[in-house]
Protein backbone atom coordinates (compact mmCIF):
# COMPACT_ATOMS: atom_id res chain seq x y z
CA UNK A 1 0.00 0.00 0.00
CA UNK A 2 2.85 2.89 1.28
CA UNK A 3 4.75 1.52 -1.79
CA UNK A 4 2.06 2.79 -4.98
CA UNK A 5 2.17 5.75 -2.47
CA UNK A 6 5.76 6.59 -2.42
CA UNK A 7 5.73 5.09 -6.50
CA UNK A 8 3.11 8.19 -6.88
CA UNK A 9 4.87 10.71 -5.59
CA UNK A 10 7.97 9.71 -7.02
CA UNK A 11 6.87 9.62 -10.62
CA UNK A 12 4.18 12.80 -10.53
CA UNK A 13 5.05 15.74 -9.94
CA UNK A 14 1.71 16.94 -9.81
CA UNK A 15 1.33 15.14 -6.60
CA UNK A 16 1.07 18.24 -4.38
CA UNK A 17 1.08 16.23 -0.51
CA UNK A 18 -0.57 12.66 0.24
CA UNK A 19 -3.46 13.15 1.31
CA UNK A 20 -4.02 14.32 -2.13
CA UNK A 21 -2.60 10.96 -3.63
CA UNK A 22 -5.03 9.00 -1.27
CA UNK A 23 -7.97 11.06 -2.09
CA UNK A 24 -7.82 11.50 -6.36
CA UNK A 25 -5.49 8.61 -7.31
CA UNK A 26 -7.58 6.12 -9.36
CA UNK A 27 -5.07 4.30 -10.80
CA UNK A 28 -3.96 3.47 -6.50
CA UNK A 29 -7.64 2.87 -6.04
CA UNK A 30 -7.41 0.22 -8.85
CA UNK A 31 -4.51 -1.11 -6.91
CA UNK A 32 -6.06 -1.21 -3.74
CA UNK A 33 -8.95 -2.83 -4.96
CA UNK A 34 -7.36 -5.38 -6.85
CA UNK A 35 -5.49 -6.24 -4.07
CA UNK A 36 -8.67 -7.22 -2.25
CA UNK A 37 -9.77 -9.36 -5.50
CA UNK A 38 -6.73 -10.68 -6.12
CA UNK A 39 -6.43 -12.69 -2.59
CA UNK A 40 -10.40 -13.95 -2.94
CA UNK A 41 -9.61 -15.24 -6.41
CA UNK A 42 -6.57 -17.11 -4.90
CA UNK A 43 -8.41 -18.78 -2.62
CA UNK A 44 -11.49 -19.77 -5.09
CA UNK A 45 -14.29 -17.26 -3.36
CA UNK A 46 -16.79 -17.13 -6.18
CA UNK A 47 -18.23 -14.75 -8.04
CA UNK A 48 -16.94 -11.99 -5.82
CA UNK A 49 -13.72 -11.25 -7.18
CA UNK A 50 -15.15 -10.10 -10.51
CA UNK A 51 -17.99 -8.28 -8.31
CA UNK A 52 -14.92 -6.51 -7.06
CA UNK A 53 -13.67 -5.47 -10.10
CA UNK A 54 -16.81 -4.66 -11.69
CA UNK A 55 -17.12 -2.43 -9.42
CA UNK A 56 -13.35 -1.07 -9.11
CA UNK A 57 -13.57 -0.75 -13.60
CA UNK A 58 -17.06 1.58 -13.10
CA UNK A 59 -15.18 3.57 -10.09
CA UNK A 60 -11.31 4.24 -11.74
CA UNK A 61 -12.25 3.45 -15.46
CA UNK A 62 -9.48 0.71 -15.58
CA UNK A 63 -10.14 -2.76 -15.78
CA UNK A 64 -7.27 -5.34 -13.94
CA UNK A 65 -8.70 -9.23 -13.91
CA UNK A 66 -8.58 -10.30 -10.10
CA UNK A 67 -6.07 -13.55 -11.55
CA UNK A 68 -3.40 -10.51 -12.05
CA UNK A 69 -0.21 -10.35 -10.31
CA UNK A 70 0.89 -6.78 -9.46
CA UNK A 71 3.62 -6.19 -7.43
CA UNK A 72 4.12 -3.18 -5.05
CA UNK A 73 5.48 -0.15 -5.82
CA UNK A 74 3.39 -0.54 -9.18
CA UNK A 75 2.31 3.46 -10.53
CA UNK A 76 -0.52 3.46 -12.92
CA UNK A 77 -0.74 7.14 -13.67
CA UNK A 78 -4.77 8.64 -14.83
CA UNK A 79 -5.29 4.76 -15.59
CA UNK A 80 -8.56 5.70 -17.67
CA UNK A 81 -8.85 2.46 -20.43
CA UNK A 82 -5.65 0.51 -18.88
CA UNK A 83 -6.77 -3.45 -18.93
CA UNK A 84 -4.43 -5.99 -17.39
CA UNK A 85 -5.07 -9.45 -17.95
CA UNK A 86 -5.62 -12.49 -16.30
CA UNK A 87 -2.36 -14.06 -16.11
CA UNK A 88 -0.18 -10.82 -16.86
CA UNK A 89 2.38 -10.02 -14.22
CA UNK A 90 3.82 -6.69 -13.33
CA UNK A 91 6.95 -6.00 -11.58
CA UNK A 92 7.82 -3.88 -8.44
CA UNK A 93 8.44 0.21 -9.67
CA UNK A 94 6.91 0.17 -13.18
CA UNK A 95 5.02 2.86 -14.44
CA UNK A 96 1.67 2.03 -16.78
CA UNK A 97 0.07 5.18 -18.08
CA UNK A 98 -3.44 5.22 -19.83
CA UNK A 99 -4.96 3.41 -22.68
CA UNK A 100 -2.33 0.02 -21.91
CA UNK A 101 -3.14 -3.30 -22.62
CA UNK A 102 -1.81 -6.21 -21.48
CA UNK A 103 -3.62 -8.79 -23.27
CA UNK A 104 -3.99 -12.45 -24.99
CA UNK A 105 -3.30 -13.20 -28.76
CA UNK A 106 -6.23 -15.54 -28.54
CA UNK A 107 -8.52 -17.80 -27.01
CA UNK A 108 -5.16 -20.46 -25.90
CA UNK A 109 -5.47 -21.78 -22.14
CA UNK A 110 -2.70 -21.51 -19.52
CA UNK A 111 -0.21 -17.93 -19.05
CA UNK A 112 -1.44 -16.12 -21.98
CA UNK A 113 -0.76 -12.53 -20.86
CA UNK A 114 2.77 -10.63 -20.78
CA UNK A 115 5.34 -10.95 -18.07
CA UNK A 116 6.14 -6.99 -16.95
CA UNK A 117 9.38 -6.61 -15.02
CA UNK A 118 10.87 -4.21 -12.85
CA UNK A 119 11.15 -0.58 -13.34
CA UNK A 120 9.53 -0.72 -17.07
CA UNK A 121 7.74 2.62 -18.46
CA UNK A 122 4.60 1.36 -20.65
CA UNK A 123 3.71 4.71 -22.68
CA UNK A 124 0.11 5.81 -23.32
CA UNK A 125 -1.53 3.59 -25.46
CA UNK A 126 0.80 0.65 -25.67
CA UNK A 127 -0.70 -2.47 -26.08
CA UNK A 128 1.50 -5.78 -24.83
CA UNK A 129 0.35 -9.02 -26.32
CA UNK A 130 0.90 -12.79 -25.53
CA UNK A 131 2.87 -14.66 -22.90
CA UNK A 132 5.38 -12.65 -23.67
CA UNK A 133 8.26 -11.36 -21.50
CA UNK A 134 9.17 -7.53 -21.13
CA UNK A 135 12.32 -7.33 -18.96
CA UNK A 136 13.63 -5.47 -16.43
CA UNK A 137 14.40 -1.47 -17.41
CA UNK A 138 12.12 -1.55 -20.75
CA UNK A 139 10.95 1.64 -22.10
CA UNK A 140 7.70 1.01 -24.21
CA UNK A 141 6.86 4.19 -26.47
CA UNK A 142 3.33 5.26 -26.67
CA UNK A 143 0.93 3.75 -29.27
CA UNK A 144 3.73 0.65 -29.45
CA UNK A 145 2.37 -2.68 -30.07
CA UNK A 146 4.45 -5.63 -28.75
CA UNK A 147 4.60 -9.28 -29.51
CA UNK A 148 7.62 -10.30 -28.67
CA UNK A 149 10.64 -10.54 -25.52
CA UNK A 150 12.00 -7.74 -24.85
CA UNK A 151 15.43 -7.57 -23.09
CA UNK A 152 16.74 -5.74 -20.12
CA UNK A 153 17.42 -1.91 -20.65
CA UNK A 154 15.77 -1.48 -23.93
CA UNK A 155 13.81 1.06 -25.71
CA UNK A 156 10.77 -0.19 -27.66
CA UNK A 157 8.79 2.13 -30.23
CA UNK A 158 6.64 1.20 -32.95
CA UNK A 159 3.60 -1.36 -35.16
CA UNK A 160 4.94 -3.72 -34.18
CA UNK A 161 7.25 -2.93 -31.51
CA UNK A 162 10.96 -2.83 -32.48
CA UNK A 163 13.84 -2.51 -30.46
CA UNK A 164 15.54 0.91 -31.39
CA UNK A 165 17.84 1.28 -28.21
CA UNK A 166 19.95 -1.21 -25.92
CA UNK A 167 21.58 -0.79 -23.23
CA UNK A 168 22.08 -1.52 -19.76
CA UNK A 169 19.14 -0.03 -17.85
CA UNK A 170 20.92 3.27 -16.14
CA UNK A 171 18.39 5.68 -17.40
CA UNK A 172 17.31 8.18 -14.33
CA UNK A 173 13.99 8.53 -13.46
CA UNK A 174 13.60 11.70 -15.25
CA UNK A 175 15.59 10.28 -18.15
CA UNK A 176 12.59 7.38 -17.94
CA UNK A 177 10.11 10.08 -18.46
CA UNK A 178 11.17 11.54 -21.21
CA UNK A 179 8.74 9.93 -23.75
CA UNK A 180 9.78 13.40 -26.26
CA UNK A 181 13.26 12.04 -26.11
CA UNK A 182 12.13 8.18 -27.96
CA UNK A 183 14.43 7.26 -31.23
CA UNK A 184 12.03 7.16 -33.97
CA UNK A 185 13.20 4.70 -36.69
CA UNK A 186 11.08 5.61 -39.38
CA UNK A 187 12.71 9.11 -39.35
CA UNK A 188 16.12 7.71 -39.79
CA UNK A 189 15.37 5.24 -42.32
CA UNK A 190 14.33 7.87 -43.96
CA UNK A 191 16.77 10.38 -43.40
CA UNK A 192 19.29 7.60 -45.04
CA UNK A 193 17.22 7.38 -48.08
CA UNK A 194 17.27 10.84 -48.43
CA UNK A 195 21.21 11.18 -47.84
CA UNK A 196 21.40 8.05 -50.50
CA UNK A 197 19.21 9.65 -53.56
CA UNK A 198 21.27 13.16 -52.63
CA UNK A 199 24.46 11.29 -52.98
CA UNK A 200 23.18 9.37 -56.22
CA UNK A 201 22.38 13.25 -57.93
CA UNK A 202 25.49 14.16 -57.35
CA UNK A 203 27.06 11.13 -59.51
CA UNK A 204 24.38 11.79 -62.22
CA UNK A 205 25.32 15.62 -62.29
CA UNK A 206 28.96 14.42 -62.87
CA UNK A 207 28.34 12.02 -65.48
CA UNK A 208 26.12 14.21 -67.63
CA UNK A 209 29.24 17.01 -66.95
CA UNK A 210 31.41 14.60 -68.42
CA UNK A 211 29.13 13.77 -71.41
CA UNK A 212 28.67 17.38 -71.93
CA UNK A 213 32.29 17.83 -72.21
CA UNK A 214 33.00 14.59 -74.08
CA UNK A 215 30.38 15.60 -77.11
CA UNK A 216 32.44 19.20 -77.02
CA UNK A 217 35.70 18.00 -77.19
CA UNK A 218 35.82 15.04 -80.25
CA UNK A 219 38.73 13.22 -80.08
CA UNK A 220 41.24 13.78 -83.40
CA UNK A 221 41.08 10.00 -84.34
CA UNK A 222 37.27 10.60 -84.42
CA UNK A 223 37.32 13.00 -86.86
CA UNK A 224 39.77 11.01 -88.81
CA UNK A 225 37.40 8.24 -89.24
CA UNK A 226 34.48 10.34 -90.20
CA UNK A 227 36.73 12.29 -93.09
CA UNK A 228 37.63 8.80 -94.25
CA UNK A 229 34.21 7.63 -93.97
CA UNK A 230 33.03 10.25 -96.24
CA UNK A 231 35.47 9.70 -98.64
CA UNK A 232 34.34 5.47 -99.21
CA UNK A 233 31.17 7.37 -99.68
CA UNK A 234 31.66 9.74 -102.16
CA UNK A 235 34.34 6.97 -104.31
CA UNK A 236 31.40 4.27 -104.11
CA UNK A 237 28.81 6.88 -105.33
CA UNK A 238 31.52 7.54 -108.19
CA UNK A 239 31.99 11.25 -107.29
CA UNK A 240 36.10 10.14 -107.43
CA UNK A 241 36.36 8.51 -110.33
């Protein structure tokens, strides 16, 4: 419980003082309620688990099944649309903001839901698919959809989710926040296209300066032939005889 608390005020800065957090926090509501569901679903209580978060989804707007493992320290900041799944895990210090999914692929049985670790930013809108695992130190860009592992200390942006940046993990907590400062592949692949046709207009501007100068500049054996050429001509057509 004083863990999401401490997580809170840690990560927002708009957190003015506690009692604040306590009072207008839904995504530590969630948590709190969850936490309720999550130990009656462990021990089989019917029905009432789901009651729980029925009524925990109408109150905070997100929707975490009561099978969900969420460790402490877990921040889930304005939460509105965020649904964890029934066999996702999430580990101690991440951050989830709104609009995440962590979800299934299908209708398969068993652990069908992502494996969050520690200390792993999930931007806005990220969805996280399959029994998949996310490792410790991820960055997940908003909008990013990801079907695959993701190792330690990486940055993942993109449809689907690609890895643009490794590394070990040493990012500061403001450096963590920093969604403006996420390597966007598209806009280097295509700022190397670019630098590719530039550098391929250069060669053609050489070449037709070359040609230009060429069809100038006839060689003297060129000439030579054509003057001899001429005269075949004119002998054949009997203008020498």
């Amino acid at each position: 419980m004083f863990e999401n608390i401490r997580a809170i005020r840690k990560f927002d800065p708009a957190a003015k003082s506690y009692i604040e957090i306590i009072l207008c926090y839904p995504g530590l509501h969630a948590i709190w309620l969850h936490k309720i569901s999550h130990s009656l679903y462990q021990i089989k209580v019917p029905l009432l688990p789901r009651m729980i978060n029925y009524f925990s989804r109408f109150l905070t707007g997100i929707d975490i099944h009561p099978g969900a493992k969420i460790a402490k320290g877990v921040f889930i900041d304005h939460g509105t649309g965020v649904v964890i799944g029934e066999t996702a895990e999430v580990g101690t210090g991440s951050l989830i903001f709104q609009g995440v999914t962590l979800g299934g692929t299908g209708k398969e049985s068993g652990k069908r839901h992502p494996t969050i670790g520690k200390n792993v930013v999930i931007g806005a809108g990220a969805k996280i698919l399959g029994n998949i695992l996310i490792e410790d130190n991820v960055r997940v860009g908003a909008g990013s959809v990801v079907m695959r592992n993701v190792p330690s200390g990486s940055t993942v942006v993109g449809i689907p989710g690609k890895v643009v940046k490794s590394g070990a993990g040493t990012d500061t907590v403001e450096q963590m926040l920093e969604h403006n400062q996420m390597p966007d592949p598209i806009a280097k692949v295509f700022s190397v296209l670019l630098e590719k046709l530039e550098t391929q207009q250069q060669l053609l501007n050489q070449l037709s300066e070359k040609q230009k100068s060429l069809e100038k500049q006839k060689p003297e054996s060129l000439e030579s032939i054509e003057e001899n050429e001429r005269f075949i001509q004119e002998f054949i057509h009997g203008d020498g005889i």
